[in-house]
C-alpha atoms as a PDB file:
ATOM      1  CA  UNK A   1     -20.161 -20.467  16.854  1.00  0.00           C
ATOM      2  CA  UNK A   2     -17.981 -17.978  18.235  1.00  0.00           C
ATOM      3  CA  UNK A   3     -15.743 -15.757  15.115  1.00  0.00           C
ATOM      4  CA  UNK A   4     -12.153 -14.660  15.014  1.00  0.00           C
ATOM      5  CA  UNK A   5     -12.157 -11.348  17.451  1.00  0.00           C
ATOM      6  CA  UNK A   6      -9.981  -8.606  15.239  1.00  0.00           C
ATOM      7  CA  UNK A   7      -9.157  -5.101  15.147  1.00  0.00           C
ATOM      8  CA  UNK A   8     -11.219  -2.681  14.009  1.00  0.00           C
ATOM      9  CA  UNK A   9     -10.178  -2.029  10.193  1.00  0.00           C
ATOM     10  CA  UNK A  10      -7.095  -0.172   9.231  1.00  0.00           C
ATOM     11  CA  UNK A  11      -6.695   1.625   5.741  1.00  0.00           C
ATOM     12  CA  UNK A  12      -3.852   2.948   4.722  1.00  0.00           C
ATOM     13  CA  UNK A  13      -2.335   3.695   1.118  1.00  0.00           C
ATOM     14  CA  UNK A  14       0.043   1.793  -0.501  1.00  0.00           C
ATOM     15  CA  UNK A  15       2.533   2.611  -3.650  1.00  0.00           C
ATOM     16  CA  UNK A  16       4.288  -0.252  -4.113  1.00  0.00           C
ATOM     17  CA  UNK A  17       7.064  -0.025  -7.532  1.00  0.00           C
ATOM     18  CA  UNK A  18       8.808  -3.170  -9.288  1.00  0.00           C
ATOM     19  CA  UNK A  19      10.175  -5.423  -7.136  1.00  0.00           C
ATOM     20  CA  UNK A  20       9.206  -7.206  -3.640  1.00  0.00           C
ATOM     21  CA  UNK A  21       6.833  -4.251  -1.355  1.00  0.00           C
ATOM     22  CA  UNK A  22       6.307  -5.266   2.266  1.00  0.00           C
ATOM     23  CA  UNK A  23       3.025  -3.575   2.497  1.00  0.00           C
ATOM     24  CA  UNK A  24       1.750  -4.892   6.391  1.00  0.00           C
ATOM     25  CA  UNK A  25       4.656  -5.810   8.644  1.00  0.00           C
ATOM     26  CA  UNK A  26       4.891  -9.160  10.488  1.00  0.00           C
ATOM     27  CA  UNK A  27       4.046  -8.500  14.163  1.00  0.00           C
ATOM     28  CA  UNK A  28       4.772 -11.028  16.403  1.00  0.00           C
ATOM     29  CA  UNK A  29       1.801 -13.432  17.992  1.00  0.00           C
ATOM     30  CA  UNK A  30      -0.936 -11.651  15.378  1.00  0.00           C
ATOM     31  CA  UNK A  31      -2.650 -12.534  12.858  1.00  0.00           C
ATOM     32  CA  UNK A  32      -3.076  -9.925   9.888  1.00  0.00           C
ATOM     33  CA  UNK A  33      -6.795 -10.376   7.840  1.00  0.00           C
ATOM     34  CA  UNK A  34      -6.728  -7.748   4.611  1.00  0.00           C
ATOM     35  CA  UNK A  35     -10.164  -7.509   4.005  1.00  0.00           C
ATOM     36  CA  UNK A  36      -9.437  -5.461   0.931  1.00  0.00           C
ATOM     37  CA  UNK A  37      -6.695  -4.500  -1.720  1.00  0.00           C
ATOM     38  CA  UNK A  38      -7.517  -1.877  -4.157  1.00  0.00           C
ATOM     39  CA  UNK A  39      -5.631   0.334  -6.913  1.00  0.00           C
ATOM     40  CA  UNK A  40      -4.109  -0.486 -10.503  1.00  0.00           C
ATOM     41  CA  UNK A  41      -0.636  -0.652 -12.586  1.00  0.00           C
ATOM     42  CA  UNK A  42       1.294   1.986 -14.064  1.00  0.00           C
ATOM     43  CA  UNK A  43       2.067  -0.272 -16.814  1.00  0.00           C
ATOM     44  CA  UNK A  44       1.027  -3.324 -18.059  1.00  0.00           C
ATOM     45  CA  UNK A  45       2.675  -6.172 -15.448  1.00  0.00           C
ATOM     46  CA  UNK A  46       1.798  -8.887 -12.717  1.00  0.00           C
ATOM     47  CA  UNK A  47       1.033  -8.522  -8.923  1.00  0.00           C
ATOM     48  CA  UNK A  48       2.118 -11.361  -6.711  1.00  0.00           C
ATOM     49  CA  UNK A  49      -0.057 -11.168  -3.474  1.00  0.00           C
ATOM     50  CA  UNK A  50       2.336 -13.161  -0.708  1.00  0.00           C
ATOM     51  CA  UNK A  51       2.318 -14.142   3.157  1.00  0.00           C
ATOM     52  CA  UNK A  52       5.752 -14.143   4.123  1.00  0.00           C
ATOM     53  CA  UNK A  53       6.460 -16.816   1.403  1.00  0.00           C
ATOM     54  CA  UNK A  54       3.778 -18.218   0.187  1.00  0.00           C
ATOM     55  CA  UNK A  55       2.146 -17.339  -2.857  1.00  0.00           C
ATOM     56  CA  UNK A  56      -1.675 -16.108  -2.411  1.00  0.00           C
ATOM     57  CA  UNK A  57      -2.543 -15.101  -5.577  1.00  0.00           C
ATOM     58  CA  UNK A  58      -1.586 -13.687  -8.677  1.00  0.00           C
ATOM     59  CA  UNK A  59      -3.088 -11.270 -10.749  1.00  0.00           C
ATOM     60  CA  UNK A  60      -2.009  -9.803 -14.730  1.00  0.00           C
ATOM     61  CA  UNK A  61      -3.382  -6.664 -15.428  1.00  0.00           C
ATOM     62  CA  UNK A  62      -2.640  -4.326 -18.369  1.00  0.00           C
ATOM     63  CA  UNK A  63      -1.655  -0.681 -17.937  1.00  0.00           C
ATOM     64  CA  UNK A  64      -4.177   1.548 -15.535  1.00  0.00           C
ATOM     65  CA  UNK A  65      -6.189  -1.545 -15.000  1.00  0.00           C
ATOM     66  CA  UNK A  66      -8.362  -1.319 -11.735  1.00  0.00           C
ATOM     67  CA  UNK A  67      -8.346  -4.383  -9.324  1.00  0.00           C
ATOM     68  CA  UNK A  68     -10.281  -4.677  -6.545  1.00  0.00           C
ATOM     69  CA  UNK A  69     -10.061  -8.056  -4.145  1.00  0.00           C
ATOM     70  CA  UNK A  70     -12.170  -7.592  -1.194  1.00  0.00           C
ATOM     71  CA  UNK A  71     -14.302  -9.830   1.783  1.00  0.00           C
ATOM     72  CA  UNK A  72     -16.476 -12.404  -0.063  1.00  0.00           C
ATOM     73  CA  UNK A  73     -20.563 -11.271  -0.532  1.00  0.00           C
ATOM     74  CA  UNK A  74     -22.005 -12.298   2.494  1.00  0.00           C
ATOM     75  CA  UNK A  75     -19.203 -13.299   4.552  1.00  0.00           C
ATOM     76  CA  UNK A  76     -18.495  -9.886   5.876  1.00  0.00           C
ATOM     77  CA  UNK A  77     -15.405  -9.341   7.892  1.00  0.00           C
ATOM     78  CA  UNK A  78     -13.747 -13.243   6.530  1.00  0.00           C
ATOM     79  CA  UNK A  79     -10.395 -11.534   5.121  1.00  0.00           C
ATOM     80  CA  UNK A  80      -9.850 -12.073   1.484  1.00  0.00           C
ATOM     81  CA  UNK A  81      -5.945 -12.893   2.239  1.00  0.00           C
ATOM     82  CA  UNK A  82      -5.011 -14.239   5.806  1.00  0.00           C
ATOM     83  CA  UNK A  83      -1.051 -13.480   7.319  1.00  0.00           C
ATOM     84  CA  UNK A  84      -0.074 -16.337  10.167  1.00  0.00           C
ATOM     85  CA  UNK A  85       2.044 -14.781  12.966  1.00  0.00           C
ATOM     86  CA  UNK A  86       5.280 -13.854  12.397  1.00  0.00           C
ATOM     87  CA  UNK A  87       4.422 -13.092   8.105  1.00  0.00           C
ATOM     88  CA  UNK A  88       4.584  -9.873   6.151  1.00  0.00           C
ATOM     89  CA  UNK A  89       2.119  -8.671   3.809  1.00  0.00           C
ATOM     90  CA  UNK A  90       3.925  -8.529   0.816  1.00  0.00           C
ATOM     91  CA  UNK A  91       2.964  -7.387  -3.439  1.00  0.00           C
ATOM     92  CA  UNK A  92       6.013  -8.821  -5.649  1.00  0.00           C
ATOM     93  CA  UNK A  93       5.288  -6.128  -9.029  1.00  0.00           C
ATOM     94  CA  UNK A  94       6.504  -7.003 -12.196  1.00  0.00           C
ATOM     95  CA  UNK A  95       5.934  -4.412 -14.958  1.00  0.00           C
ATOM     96  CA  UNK A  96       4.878  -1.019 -13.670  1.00  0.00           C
ATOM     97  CA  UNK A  97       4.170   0.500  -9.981  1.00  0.00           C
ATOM     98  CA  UNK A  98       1.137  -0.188  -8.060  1.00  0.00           C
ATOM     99  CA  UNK A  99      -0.723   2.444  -6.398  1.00  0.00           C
ATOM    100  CA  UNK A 100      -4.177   1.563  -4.326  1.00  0.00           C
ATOM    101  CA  UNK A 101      -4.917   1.425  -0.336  1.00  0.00           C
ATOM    102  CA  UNK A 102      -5.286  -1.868   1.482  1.00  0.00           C
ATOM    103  CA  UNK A 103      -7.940  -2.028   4.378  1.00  0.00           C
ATOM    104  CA  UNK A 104      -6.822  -4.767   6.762  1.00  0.00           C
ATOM    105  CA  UNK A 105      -7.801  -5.536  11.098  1.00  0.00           C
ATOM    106  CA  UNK A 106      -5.641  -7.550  13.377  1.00  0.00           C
ATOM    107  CA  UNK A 107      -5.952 -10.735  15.684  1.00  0.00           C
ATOM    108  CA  UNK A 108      -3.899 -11.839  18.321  1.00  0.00           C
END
């Protein structure tokens, strides 16, 4: 079985306040695989994880909470969120600002 060729990882650091954050930018013809987001809330609030428009997940976390979504145990390198072509990266915050870093590879 042959696997999805990527990019090496990228990290990079993200603050992302209330309201809609583009953290990755759509690039046309690739595929974006975040292998890991990482940081916590200011304040007590809810962090909408999106590809372009669609909902990934959703996560509630009280004030200075930690959350950590990364590559499932033992499928190393499988992204935890997956981008099509031609959508952003996105966190929608509700409540307080996010601060973490985001460790993501690309596919064309």
């Amino acid at each position: 079985m042959i696997q999805d060729v990527h990019s090496a990882k990228i990290s990079i650091g993200i603050t992302a306040p209330i309201g809609t954050t583009v953290a990755i930018a759509a690039i046309a013809n690739t595929w974006i695989y975040v292998h890991e987001l990482m940081g916590d809330l200011a304040a007590a609030g809810t962090i909408n994880v999106l590809a372009g428009a669609r909902v990934l997940a959703t996560f509630d976390l009280d004030a200075g909470q930690g959350l950590t979504e990364s590559d499932e145990p033992g499928n190393d390198n499988v992204a935890r969120f997956t981008c099509r072509p031609g959508e952003d990266f996105k966190l929608v915050v509700a409540g307080g600002s996010f601060t973490g870093t985001i460790d993501y590879s690309l596919r064309q």
